[in-house]
Protein backbone atom coordinates (compact mmCIF):
# COMPACT_ATOMS: atom_id res chain seq x y z
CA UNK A 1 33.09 24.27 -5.95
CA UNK A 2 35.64 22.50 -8.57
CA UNK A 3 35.30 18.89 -9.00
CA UNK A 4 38.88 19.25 -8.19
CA UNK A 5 38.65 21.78 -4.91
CA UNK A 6 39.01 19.70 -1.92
CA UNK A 7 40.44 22.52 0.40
CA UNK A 8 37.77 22.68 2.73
CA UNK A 9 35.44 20.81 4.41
CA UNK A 10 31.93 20.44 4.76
CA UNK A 11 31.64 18.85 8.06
CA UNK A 12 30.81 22.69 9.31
CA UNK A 13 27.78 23.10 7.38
CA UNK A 14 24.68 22.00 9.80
CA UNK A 15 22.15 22.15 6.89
CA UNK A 16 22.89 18.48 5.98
CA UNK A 17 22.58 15.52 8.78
CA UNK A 18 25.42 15.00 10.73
CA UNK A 19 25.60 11.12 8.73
CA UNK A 20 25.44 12.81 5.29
CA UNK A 21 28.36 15.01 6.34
CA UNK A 22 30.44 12.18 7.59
CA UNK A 23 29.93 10.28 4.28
CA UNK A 24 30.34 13.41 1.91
CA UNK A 25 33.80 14.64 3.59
CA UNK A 26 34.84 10.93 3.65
CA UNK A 27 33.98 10.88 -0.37
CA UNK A 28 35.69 13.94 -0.78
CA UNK A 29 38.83 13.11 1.18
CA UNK A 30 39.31 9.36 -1.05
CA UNK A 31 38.85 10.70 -4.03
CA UNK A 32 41.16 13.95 -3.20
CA UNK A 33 43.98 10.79 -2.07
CA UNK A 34 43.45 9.26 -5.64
CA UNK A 35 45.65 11.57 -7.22
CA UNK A 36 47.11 12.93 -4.53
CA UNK A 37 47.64 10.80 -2.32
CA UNK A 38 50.05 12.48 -0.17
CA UNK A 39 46.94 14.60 1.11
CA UNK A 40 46.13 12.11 3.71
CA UNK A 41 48.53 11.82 6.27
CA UNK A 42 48.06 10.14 9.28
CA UNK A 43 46.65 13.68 11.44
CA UNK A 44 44.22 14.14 8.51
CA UNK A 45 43.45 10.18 8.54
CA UNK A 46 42.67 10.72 12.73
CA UNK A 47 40.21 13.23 12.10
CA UNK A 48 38.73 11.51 9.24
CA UNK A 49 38.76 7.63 10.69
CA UNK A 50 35.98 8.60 13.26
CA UNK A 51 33.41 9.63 10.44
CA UNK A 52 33.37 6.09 9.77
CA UNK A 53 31.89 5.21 13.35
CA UNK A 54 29.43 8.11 12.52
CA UNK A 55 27.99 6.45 9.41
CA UNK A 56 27.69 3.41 11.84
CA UNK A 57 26.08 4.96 14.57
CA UNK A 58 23.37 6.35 12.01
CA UNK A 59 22.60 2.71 10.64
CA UNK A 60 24.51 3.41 7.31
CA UNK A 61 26.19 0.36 6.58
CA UNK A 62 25.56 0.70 3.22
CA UNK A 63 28.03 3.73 2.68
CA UNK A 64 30.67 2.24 4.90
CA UNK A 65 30.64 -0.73 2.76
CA UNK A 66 30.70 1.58 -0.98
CA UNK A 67 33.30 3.83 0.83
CA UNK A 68 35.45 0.64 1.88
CA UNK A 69 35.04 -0.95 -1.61
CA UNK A 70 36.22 2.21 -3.30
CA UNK A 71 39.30 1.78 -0.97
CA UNK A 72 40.71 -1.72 -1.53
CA UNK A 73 39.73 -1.47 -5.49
CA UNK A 74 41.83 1.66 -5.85
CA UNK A 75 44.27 1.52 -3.78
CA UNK A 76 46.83 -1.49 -3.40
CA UNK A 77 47.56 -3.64 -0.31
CA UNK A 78 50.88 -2.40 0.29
CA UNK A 79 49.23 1.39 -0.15
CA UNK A 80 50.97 3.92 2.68
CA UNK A 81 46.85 5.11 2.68
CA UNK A 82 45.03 2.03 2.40
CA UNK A 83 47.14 1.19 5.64
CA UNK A 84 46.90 4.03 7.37
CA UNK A 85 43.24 4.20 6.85
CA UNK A 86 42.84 0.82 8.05
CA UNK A 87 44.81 1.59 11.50
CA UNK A 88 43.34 4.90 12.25
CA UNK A 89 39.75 3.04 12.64
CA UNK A 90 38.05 2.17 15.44
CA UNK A 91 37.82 -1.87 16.35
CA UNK A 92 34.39 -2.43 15.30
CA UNK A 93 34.76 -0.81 11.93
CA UNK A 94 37.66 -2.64 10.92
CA UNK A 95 36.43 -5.56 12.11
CA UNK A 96 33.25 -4.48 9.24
CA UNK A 97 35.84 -3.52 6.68
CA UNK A 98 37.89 -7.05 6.77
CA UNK A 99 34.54 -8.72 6.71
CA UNK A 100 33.69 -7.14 3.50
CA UNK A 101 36.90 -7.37 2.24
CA UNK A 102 37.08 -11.29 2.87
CA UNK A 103 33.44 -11.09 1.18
CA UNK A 104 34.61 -10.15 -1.65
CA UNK A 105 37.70 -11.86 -2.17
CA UNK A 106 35.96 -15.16 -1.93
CA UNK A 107 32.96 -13.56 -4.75
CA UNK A 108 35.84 -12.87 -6.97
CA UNK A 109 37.32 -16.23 -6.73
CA UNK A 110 34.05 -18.25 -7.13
CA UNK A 111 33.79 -15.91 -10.28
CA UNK A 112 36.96 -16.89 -11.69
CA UNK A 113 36.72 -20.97 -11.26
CA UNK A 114 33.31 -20.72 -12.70
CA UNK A 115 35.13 -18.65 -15.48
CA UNK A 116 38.64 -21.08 -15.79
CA UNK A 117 35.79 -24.31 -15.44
CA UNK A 118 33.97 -22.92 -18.59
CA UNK A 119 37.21 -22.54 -20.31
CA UNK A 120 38.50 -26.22 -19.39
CA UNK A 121 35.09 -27.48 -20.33
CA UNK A 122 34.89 -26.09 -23.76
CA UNK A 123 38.95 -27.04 -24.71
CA UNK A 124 37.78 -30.23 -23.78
CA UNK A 125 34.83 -30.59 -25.98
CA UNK A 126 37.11 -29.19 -28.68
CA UNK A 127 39.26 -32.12 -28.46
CA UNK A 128 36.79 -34.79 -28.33
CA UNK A 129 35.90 -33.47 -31.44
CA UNK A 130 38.92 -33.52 -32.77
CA UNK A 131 39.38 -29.94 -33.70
CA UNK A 132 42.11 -29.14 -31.92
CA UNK A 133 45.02 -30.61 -28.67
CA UNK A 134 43.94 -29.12 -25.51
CA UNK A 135 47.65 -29.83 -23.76
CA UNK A 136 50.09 -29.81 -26.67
């Protein structure tokens, strides 16, 4: 198989647990929609939505969250997929995904006041000293 070759599927081959399946095809699928994503309409989106409650039922949390992360970091709000993914999921994992999603949000903020307060804080020692106007 192509790095490129998402034709088929792989949720027919029994070697592999049905979990490892479930996150594999869902890999496959999101990174097939990166750059194309056209591929996932909102059939393809049905069949691939309950894969999700899969992972869950297996106690893989863990890959639902990476998988989840992947989406809202490459794809934007407004995204036709991003949206249609988010509908075409069961209550209880959306409930998971908006959870991590708010988790995050808040992490990046705290990360950018420490950031902006570390910036302030060394423009202000700067014009203590004299070297330069923080506000000119």
């Amino acid at each position: 198989m192509y790095v490129d070759d998402f034709a088929g599927s792989v949720l027919g081959d029994r070697k592999a647990p049905p979990a490892v399946r479930a996150l594999v095809e869902l890999a496959r699928a999101l990174l097939h929609a990166y750059g194309n994503p056209r591929s996932l309409t909102r059939a393809r989106m049905a069949k691939l939505a309950p894969l999700v409650d899969v992972l869950l039922r297996h106690k893989r949390p863990d890959d639902v969250e990476a998988l989840w992360v992947y989406v809202i970091s490459v794809f934007d709000i407004g995204s036709p997929l991003r949206r249609t993914f988010i509908k075409a999921l069961s209550t209880p994992a959306r409930g998971m995904y908006m959870t991590i999603e708010e988790e995050l949000l808040a992490r990046g903020q705290k990360i950018g006041q420490k950031i902006g307060r570390g910036q302030g804080q060394g423009a202000g020692a700067a014009a203590c000293a004299g070297r330069t106007r923080p506000y000119a």
